[in-house]
N, C-alpha and C. Protein backbone atom coordinates (compact mmCIF):
# COMPACT_ATOMS: atom_id res chain seq x y z
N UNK A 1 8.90 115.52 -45.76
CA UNK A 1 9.88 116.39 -45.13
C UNK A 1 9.79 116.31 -43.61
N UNK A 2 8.35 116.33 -43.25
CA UNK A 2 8.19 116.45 -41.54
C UNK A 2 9.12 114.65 -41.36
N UNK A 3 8.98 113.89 -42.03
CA UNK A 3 9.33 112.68 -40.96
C UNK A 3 10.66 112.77 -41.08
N UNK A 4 11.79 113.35 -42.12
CA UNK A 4 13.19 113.54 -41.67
C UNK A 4 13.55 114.33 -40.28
N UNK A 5 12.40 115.48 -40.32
CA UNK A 5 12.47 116.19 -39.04
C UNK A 5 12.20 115.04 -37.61
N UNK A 6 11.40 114.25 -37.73
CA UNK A 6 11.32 113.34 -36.77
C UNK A 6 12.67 112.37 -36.55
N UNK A 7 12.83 112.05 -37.69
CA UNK A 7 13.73 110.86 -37.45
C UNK A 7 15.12 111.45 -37.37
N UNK A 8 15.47 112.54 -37.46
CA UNK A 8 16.62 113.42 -37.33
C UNK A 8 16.77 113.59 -35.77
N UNK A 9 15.56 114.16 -35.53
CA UNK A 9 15.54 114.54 -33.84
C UNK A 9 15.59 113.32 -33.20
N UNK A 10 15.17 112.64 -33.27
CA UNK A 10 15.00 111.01 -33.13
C UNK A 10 16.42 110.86 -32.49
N UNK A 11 17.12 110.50 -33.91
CA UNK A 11 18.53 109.96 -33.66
C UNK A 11 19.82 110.69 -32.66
N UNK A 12 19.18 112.31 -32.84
CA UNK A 12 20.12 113.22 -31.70
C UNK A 12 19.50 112.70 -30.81
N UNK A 13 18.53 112.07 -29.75
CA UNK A 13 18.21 112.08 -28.56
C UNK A 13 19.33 110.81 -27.65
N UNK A 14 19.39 110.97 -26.65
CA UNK A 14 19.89 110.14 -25.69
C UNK A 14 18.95 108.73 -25.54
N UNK A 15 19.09 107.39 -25.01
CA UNK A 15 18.56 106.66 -24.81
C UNK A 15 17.19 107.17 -24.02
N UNK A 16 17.41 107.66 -22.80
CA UNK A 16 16.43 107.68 -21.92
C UNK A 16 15.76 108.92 -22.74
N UNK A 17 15.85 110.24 -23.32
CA UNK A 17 14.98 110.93 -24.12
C UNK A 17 14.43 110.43 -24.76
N UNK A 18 15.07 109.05 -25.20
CA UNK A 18 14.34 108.24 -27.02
C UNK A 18 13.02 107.68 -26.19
N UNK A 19 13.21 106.92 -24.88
CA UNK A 19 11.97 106.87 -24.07
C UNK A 19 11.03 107.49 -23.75
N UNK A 20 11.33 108.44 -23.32
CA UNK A 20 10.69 109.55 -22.95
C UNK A 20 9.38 110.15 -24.52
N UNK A 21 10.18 110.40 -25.27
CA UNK A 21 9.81 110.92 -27.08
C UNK A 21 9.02 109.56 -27.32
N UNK A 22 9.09 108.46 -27.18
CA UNK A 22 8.49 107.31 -27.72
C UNK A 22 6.56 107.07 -27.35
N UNK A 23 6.94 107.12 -26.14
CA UNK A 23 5.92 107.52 -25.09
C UNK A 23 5.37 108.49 -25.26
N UNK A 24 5.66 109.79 -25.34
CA UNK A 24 5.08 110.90 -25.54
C UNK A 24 4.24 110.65 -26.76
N UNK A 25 4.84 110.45 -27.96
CA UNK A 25 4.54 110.46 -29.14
C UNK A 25 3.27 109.24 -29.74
N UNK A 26 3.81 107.99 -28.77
CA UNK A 26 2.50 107.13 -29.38
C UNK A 26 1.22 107.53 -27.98
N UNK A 27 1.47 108.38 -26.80
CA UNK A 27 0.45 108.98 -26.69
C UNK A 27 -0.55 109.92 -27.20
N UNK A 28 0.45 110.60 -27.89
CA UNK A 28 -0.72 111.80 -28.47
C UNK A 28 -0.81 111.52 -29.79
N UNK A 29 -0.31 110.64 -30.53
CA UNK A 29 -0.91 109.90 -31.91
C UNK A 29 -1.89 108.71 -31.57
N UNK A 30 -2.09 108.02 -30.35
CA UNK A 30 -2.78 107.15 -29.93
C UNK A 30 -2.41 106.13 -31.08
N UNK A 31 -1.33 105.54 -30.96
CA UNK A 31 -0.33 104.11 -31.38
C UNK A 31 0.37 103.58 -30.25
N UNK A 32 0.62 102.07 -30.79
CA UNK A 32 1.73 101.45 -29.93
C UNK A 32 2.85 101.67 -30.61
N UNK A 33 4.11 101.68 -29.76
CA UNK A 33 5.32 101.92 -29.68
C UNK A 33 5.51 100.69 -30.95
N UNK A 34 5.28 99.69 -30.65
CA UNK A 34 5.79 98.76 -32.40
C UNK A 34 5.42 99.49 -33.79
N UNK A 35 3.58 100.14 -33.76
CA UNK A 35 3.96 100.88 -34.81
C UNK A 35 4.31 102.21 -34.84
N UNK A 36 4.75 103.14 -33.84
CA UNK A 36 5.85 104.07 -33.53
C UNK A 36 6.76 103.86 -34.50
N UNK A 37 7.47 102.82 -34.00
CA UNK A 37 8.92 102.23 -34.65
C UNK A 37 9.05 101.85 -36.00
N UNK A 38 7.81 101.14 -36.27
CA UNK A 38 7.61 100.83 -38.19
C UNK A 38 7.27 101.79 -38.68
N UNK A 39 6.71 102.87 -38.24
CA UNK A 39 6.12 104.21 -39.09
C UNK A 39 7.72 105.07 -39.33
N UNK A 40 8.40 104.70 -38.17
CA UNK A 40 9.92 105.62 -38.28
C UNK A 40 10.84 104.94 -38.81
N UNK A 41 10.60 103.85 -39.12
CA UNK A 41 11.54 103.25 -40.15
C UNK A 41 11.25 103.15 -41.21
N UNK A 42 9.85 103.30 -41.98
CA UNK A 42 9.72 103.01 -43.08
C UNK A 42 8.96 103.84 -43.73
N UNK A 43 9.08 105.98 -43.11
CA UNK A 43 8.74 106.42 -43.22
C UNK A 43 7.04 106.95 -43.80
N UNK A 44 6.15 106.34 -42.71
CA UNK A 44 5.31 106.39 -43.20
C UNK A 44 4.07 106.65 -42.25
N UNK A 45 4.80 107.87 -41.21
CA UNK A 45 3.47 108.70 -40.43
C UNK A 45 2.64 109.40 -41.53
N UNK A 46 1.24 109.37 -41.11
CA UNK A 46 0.10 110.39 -41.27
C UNK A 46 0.97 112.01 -41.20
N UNK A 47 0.18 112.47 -42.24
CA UNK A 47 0.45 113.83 -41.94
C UNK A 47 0.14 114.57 -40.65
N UNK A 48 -1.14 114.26 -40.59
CA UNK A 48 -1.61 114.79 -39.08
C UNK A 48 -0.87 114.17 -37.65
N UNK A 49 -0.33 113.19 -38.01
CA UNK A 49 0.73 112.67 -36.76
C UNK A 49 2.02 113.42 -36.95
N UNK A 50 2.60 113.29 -38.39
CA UNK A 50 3.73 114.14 -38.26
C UNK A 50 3.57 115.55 -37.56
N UNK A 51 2.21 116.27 -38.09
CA UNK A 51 2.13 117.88 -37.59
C UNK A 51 2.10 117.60 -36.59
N UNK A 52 1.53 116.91 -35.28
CA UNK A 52 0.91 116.35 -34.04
C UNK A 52 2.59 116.46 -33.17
N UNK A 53 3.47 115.76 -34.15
CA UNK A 53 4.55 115.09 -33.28
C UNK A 53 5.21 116.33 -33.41
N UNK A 54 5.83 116.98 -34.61
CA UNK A 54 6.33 118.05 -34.43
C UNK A 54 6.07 119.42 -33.60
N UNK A 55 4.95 119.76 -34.22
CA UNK A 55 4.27 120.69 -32.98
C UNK A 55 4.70 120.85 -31.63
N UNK A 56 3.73 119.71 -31.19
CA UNK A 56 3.89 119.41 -29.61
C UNK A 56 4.71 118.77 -28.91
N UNK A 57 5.82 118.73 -29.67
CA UNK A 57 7.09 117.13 -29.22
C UNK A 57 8.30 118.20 -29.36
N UNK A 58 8.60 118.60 -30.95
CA UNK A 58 9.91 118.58 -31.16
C UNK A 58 10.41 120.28 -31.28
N UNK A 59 8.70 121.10 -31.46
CA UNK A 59 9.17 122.47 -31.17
C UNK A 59 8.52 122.80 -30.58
N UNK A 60 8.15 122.43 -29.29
CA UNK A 60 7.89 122.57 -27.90
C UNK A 60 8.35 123.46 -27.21
């Protein structure tokens, strides 16, 4: 359920927010942005990254 919440918010963002969120996010999951991008396409963050990203990212 949390990664629809990601990839929902995801897709509302603007280009330069999607930057901004990309960055943010494989900072405080400590990932690179390639697997950023494969975890959000093929739904398959950690729980503790999803809570991580939501938390501190998307209800900020």
């Amino acid at each position: 359920m949390a990664e629809m919440v990601i990839k929902n918010y995801y897709d509302g963002l603007t280009t330069e927010e999607r930057t901004d969120f990309i960055y943010s996010a494989c900072k405080l999951c400590d990932m690179s942005i390639p697997t950023f991008y494969k975890k959000l396409r093929t739904d398959t963050f950690k729980k503790s990254e999803e809570t991580l990203i939501v938390e501190k990212l998307i209800c900020a």
